[in-house]
N, C-alpha and C. Protein backbone atom coordinates (compact mmCIF):
# COMPACT_ATOMS: atom_id res chain seq x y z
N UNK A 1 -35.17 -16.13 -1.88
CA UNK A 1 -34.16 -15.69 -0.94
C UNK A 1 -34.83 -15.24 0.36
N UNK A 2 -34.23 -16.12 1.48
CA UNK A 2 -35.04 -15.48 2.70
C UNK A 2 -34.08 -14.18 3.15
N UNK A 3 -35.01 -13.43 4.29
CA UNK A 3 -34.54 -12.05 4.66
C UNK A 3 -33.65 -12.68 5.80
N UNK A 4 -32.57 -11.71 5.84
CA UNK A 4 -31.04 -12.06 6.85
C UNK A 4 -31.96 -11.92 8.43
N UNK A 5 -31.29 -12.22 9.38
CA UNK A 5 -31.72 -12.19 10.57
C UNK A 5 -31.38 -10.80 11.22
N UNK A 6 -30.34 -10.17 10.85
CA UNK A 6 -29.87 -9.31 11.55
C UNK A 6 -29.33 -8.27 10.34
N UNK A 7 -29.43 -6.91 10.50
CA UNK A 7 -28.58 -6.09 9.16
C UNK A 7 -27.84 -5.27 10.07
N UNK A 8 -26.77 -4.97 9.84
CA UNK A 8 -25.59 -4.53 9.93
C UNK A 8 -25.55 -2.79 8.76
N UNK A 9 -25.71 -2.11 9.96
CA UNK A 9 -25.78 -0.45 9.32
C UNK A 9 -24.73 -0.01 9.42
N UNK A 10 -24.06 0.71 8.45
CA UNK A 10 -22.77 1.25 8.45
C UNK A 10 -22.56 2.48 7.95
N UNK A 11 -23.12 3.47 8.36
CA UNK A 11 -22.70 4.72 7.33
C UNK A 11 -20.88 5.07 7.19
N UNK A 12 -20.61 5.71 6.08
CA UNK A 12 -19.24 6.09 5.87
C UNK A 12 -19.28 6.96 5.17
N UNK A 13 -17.85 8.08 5.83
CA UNK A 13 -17.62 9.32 4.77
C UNK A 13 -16.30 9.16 4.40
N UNK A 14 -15.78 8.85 3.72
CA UNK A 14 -14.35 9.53 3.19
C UNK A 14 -13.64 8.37 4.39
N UNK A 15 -13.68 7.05 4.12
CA UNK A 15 -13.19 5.85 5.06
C UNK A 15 -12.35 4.92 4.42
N UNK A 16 -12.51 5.35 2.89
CA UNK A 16 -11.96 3.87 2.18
C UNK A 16 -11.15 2.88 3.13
N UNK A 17 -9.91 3.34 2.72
CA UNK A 17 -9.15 1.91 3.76
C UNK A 17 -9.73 1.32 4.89
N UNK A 18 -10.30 1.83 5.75
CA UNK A 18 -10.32 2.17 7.02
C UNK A 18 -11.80 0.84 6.64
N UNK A 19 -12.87 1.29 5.92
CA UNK A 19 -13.87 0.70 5.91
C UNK A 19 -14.13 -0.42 5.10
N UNK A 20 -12.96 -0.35 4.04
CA UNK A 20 -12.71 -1.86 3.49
C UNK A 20 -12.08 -2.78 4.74
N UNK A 21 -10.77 -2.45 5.92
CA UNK A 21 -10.33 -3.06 7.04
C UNK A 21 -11.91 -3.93 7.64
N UNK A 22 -12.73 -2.88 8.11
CA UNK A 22 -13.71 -3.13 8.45
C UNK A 22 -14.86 -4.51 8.26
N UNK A 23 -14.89 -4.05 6.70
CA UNK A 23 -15.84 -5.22 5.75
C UNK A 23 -14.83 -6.37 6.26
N UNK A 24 -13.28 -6.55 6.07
CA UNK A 24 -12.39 -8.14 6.18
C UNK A 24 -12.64 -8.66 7.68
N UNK A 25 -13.22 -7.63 8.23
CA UNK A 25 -13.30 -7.92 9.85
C UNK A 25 -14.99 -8.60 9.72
N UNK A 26 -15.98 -8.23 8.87
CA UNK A 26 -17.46 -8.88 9.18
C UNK A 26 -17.20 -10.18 8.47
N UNK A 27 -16.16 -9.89 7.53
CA UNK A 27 -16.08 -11.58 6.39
C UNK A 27 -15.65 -12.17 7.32
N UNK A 28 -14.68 -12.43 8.19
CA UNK A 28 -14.61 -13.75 9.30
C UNK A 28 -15.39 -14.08 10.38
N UNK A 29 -16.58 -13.54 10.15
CA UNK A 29 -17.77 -13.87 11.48
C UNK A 29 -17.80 -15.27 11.25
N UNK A 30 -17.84 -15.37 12.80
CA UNK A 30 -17.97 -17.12 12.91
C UNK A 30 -19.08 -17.78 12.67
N UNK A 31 -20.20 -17.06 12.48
CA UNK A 31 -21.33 -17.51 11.83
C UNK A 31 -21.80 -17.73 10.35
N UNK A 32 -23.17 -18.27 10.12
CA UNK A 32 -23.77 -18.48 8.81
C UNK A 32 -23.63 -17.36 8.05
N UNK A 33 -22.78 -16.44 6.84
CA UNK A 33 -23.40 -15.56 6.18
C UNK A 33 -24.80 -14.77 6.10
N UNK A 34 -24.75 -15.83 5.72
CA UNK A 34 -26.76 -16.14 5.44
C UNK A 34 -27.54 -14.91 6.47
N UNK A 35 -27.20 -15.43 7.70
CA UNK A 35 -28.07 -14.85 8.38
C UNK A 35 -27.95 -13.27 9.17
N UNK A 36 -26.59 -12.95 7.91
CA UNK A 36 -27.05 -11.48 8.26
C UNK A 36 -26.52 -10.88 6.88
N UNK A 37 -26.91 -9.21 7.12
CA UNK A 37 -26.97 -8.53 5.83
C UNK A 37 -25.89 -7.37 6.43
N UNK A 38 -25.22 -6.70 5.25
CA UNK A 38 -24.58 -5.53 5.84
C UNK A 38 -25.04 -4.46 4.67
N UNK A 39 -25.27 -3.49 5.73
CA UNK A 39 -26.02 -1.67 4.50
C UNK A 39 -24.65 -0.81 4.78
N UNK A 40 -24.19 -0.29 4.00
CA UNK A 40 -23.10 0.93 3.72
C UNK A 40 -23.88 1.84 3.50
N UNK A 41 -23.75 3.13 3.98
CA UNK A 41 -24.32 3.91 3.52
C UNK A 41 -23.18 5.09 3.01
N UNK A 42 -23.01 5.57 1.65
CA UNK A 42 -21.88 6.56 1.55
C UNK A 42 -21.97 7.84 1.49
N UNK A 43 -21.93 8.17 2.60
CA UNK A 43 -22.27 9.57 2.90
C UNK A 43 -22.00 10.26 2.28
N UNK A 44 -21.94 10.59 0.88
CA UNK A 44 -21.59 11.81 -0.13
C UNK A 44 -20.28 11.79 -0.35
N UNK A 45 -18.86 10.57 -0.06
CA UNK A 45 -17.66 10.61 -0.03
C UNK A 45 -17.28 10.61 -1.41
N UNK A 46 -15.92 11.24 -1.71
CA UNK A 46 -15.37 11.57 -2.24
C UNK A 46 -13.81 10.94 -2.78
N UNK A 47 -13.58 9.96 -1.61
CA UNK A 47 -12.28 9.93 -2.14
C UNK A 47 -12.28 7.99 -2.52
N UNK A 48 -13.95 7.53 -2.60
CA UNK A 48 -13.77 6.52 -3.67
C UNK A 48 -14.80 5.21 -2.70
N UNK A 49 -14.74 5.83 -1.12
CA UNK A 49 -15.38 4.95 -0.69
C UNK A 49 -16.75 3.87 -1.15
N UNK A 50 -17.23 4.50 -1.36
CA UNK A 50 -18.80 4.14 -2.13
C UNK A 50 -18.10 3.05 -2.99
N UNK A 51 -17.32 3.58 -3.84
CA UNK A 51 -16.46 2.59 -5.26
C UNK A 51 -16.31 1.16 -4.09
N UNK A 52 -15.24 1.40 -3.61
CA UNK A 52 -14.44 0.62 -2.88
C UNK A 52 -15.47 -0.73 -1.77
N UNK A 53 -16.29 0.05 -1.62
CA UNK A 53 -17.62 -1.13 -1.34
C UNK A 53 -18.14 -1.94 -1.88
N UNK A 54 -18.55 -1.34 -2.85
CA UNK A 54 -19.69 -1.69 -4.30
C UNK A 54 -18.80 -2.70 -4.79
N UNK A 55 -17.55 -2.72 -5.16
CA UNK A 55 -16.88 -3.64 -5.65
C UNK A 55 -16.19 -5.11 -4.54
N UNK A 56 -16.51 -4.81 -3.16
CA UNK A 56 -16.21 -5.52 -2.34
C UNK A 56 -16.44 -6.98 -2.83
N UNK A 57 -15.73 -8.55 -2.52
CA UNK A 57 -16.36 -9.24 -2.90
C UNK A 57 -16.72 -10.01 -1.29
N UNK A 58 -17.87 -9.75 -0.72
CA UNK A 58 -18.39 -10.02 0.60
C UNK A 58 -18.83 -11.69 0.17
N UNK A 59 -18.78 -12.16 1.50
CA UNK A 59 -19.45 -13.71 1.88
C UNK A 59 -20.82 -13.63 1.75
N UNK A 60 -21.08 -12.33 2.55
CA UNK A 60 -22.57 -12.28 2.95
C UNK A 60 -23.01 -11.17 1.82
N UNK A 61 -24.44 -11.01 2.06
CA UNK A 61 -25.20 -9.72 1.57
C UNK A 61 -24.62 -8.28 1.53
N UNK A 62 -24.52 -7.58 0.77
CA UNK A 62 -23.56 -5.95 0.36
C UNK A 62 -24.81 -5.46 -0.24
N UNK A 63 -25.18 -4.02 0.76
CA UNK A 63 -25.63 -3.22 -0.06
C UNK A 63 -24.93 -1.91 0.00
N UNK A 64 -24.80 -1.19 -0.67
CA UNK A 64 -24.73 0.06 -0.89
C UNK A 64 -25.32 1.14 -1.29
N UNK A 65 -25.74 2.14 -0.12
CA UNK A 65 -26.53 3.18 -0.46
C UNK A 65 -25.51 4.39 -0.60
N UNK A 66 -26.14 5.58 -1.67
CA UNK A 66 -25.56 6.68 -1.64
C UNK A 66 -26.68 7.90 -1.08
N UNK A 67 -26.25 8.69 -0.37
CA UNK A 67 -26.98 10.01 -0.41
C UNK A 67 -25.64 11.02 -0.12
N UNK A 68 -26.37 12.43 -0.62
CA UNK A 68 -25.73 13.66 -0.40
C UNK A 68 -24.84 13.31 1.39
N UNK A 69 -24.26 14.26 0.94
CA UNK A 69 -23.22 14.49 2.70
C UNK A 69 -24.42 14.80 3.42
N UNK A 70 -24.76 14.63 4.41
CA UNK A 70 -25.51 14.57 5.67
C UNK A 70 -25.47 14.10 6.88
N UNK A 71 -24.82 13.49 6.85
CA UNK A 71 -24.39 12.66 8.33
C UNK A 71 -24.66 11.32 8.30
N UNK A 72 -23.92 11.05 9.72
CA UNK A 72 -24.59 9.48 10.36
C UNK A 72 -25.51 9.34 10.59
N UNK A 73 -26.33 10.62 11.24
CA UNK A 73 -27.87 10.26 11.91
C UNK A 73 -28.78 9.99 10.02
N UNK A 74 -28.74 10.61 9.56
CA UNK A 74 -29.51 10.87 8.25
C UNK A 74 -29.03 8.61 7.62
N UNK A 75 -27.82 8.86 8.00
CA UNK A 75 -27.20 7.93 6.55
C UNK A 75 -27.93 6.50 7.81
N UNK A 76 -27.76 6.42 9.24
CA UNK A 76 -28.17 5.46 9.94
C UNK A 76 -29.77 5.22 9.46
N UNK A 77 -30.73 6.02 9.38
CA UNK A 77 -31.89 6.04 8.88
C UNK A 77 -32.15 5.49 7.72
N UNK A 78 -31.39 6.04 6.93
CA UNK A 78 -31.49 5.39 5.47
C UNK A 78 -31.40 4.00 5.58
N UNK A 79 -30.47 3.30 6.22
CA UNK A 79 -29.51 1.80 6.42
C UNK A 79 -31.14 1.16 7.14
N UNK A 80 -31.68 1.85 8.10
CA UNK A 80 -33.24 1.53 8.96
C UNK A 80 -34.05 1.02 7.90
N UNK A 81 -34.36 1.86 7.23
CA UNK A 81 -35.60 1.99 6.44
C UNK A 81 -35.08 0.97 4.67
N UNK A 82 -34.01 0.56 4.72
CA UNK A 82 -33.63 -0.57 3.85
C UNK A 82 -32.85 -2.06 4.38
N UNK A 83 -33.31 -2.19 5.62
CA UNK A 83 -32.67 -3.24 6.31
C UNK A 83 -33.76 -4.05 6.14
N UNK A 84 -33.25 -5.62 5.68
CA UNK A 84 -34.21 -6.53 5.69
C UNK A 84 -34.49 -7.21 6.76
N UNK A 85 -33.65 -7.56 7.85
CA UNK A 85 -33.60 -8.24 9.13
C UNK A 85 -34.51 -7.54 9.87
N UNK A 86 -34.74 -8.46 10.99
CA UNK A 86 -35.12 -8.28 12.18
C UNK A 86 -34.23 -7.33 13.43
N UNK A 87 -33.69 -7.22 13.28
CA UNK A 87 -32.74 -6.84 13.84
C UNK A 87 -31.82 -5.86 13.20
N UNK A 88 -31.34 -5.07 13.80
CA UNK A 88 -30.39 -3.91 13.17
C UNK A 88 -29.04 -3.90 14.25
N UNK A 89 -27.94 -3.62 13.59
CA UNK A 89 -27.11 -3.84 14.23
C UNK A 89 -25.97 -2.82 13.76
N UNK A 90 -25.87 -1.45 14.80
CA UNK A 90 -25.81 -0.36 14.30
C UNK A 90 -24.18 -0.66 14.67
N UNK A 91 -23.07 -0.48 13.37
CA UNK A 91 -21.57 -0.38 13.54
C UNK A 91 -21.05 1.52 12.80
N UNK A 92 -19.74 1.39 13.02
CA UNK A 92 -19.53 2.80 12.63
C UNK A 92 -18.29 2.03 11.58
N UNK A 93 -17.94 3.08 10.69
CA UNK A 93 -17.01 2.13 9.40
C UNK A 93 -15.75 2.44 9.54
N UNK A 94 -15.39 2.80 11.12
CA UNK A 94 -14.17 2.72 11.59
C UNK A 94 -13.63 1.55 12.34
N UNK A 95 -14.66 1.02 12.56
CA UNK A 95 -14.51 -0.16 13.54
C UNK A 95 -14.15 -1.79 13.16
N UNK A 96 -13.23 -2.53 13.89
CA UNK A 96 -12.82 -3.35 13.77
C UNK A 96 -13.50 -4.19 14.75
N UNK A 97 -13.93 -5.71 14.21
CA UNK A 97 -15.24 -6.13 15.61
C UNK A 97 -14.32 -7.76 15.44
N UNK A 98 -14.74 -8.10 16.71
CA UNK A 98 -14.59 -9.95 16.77
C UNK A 98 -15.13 -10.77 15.62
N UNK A 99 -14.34 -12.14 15.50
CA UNK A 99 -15.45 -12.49 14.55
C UNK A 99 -17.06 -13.11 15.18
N UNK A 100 -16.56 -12.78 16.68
CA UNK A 100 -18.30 -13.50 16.87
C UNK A 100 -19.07 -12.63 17.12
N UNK A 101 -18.99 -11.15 16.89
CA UNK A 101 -19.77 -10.37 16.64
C UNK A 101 -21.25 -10.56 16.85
N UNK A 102 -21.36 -10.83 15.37
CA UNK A 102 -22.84 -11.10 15.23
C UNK A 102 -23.33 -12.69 15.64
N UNK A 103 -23.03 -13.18 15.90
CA UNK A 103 -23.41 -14.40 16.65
C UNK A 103 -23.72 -14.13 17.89
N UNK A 104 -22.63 -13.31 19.02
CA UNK A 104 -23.12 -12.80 20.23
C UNK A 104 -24.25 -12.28 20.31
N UNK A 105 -24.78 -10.76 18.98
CA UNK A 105 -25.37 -10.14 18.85
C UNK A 105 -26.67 -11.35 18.92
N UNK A 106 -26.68 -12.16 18.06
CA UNK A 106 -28.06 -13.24 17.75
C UNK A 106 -28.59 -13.92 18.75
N UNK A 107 -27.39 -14.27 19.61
CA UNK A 107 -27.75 -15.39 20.82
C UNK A 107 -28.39 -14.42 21.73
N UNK A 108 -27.79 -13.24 22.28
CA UNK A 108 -28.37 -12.61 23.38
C UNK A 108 -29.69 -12.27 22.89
N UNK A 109 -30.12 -11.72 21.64
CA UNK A 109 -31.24 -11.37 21.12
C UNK A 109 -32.46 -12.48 21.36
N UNK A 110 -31.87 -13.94 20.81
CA UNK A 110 -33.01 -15.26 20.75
C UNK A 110 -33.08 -15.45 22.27
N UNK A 111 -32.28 -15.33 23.07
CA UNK A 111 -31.86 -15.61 24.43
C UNK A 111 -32.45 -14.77 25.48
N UNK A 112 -32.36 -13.29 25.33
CA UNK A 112 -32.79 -12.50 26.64
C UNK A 112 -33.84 -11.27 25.90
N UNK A 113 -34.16 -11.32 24.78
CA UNK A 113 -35.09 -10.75 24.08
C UNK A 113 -36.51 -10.84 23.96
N UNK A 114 -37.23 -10.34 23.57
CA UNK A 114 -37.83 -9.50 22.66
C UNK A 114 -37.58 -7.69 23.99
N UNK A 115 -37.37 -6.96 23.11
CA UNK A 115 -37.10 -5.44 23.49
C UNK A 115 -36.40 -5.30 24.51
N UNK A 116 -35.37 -5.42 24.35
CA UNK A 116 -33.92 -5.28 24.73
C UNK A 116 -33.18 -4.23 23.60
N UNK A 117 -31.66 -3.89 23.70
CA UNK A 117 -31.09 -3.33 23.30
C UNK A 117 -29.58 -4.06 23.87
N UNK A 118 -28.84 -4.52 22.79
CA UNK A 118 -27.58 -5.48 22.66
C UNK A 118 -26.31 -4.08 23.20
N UNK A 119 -25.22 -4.25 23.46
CA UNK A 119 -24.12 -3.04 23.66
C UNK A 119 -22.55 -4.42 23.60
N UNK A 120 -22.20 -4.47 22.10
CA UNK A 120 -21.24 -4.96 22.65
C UNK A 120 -19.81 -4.66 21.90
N UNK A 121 -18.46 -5.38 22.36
CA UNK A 121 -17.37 -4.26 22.00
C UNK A 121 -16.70 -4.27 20.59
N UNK A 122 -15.65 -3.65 20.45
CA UNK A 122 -14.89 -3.31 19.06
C UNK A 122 -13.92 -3.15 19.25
N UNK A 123 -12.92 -2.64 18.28
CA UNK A 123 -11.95 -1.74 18.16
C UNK A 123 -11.98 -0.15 17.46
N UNK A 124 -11.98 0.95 17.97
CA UNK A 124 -12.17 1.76 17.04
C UNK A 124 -10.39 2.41 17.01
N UNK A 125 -9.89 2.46 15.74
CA UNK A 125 -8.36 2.84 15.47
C UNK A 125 -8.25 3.42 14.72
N UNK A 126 -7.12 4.14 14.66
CA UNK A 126 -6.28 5.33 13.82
C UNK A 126 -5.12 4.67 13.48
N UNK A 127 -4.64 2.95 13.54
CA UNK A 127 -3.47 2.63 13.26
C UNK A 127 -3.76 1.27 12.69
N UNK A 128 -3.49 1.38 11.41
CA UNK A 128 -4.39 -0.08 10.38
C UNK A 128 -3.27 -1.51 10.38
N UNK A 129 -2.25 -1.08 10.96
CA UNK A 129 -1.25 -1.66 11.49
C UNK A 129 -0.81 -2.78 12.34
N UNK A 130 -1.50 -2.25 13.60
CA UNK A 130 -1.29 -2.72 14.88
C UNK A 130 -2.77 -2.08 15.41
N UNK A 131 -3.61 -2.61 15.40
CA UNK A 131 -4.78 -2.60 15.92
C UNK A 131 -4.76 -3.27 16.98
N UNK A 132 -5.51 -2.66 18.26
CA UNK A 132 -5.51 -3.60 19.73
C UNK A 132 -6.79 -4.75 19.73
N UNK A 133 -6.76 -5.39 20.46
CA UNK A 133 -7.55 -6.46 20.63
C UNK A 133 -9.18 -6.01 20.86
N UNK A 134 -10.47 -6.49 20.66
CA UNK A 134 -11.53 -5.70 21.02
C UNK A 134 -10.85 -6.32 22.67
N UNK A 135 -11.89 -5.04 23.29
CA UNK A 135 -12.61 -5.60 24.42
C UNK A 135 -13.53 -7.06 24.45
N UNK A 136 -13.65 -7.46 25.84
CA UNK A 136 -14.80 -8.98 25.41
C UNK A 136 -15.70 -8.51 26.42
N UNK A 137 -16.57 -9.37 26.58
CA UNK A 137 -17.89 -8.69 26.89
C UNK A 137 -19.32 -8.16 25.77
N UNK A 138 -20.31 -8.81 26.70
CA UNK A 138 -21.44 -8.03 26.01
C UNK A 138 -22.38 -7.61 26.62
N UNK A 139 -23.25 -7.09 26.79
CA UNK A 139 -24.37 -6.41 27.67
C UNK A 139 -25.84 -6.51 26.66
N UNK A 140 -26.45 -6.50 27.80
CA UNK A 140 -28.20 -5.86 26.83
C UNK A 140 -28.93 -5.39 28.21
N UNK A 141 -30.08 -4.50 27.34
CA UNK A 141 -30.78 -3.35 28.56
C UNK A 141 -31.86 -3.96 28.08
N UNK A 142 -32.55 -4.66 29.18
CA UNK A 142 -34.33 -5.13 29.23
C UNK A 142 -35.47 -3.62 28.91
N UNK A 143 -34.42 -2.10 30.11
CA UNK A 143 -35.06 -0.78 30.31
C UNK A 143 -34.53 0.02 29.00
N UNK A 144 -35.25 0.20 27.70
CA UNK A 144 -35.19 0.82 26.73
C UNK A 144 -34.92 2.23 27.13
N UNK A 145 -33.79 2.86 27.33
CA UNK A 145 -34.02 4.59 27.54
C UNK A 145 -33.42 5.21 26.26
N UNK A 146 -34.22 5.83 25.52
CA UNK A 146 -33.51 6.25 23.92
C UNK A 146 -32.09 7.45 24.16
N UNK A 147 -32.46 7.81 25.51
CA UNK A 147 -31.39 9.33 25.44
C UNK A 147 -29.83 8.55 25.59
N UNK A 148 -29.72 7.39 26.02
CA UNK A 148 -28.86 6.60 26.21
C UNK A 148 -28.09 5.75 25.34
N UNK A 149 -28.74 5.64 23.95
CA UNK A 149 -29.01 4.76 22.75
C UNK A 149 -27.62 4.86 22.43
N UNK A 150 -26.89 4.19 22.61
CA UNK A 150 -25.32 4.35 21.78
C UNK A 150 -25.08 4.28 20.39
N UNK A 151 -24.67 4.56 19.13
CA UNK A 151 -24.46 3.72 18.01
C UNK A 151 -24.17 3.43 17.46
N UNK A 152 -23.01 2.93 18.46
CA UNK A 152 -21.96 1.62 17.41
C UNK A 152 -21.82 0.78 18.48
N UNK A 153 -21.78 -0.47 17.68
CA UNK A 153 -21.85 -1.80 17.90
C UNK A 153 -23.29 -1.98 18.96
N UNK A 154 -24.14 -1.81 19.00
CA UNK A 154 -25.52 -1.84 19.56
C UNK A 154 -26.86 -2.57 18.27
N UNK A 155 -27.41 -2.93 19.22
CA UNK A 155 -28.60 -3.90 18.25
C UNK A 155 -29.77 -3.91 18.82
N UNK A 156 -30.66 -3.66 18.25
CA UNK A 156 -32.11 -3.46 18.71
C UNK A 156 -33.04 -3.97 17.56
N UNK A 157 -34.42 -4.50 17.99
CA UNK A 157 -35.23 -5.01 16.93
C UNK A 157 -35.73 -3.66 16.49
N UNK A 158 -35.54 -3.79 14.95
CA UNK A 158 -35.81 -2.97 13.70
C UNK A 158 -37.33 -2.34 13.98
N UNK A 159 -38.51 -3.27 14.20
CA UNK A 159 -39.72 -2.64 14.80
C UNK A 159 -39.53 -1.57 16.09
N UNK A 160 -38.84 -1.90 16.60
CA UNK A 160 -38.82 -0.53 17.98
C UNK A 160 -38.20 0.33 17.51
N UNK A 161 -37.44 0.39 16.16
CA UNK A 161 -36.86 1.74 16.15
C UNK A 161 -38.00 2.62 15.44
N UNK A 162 -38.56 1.83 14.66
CA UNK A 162 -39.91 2.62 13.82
C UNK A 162 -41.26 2.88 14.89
N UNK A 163 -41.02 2.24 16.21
CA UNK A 163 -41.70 3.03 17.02
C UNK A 163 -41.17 4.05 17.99
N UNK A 164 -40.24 3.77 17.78
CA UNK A 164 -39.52 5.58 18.25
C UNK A 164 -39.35 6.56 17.08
């Protein structure tokens, strides 16, 4: 099995619905499966999330990590330090994304890369209903400034984060 091109970090607390919506939104990427991975991380939740992953039946690669409640910063780290890709591709498990997502994410990377940093859009909602359209558009920063580092929907090669 080769390693995905890109992993997809997701910490979640207490998201079920919200982050299963999420997962049906990475299953229609217009790209190869294959070439990316997605990490859950379940932040110590309670009301089944972790379950509700683990049993997902994904296109692509599913992992699921658990640790104690600690946060995003803690649970984003964890998702770092078990991502097989090249690439990390930091989402939040509220978010609803295009399906070309990660394809945008890949092209600008093979395209205007090495050490850059990707910024591109979503939906983030409170209404599972009637969700608005993402934004379109994508951006990348050649000038790495970490105090600036956004993290969701942003992508950076996995080696620069272990050198910060």
């Amino acid at each position: 099995m080769t390693n995905p091109e890109i992993t997809l970090v997701i910490p979640a607390y207490n998201n079920r619905p919200v982050l299963n919506q999420c997962l049906n939104h990475l299953a229609k990427q217009d790209c190869d499966p294959s070439l990316f991975e997605v990490v859950v991380i379940d932040d110590g939740s309670t009301d089944g999330t972790g379950d509700m992953a683990r049993q997902y039946k994904a296109p692509f690669s599913l992992t699921v990590l658990r640790q104690e409640h600690a946060g995003q910063c803690k649970g984003r780290n964890l998702g770092i330090r078990n991502a097989r890709g090249r690439i990390v591709l930091f989402l939040d498990s509220d978010m609803f994304v295009a399906p070309d997502l990660v394809s945008e994410h890949l092209e600008i990377h093979r395209t205007k890369g090495p050490r850059i940093i990707v910024q591109g859009p979503a939906i983030n909602t409170d209404n599972l209903e009637k969700p608005a359209e993402p934004s379109k558009g994508f951006h990348f920063y050649g000038k790495i400034q970490w105090g600036y580092f956004i993290t969701w929907n942003a992508s950076i090669e996995k080696e620069l984060l272990f050198q910060a």
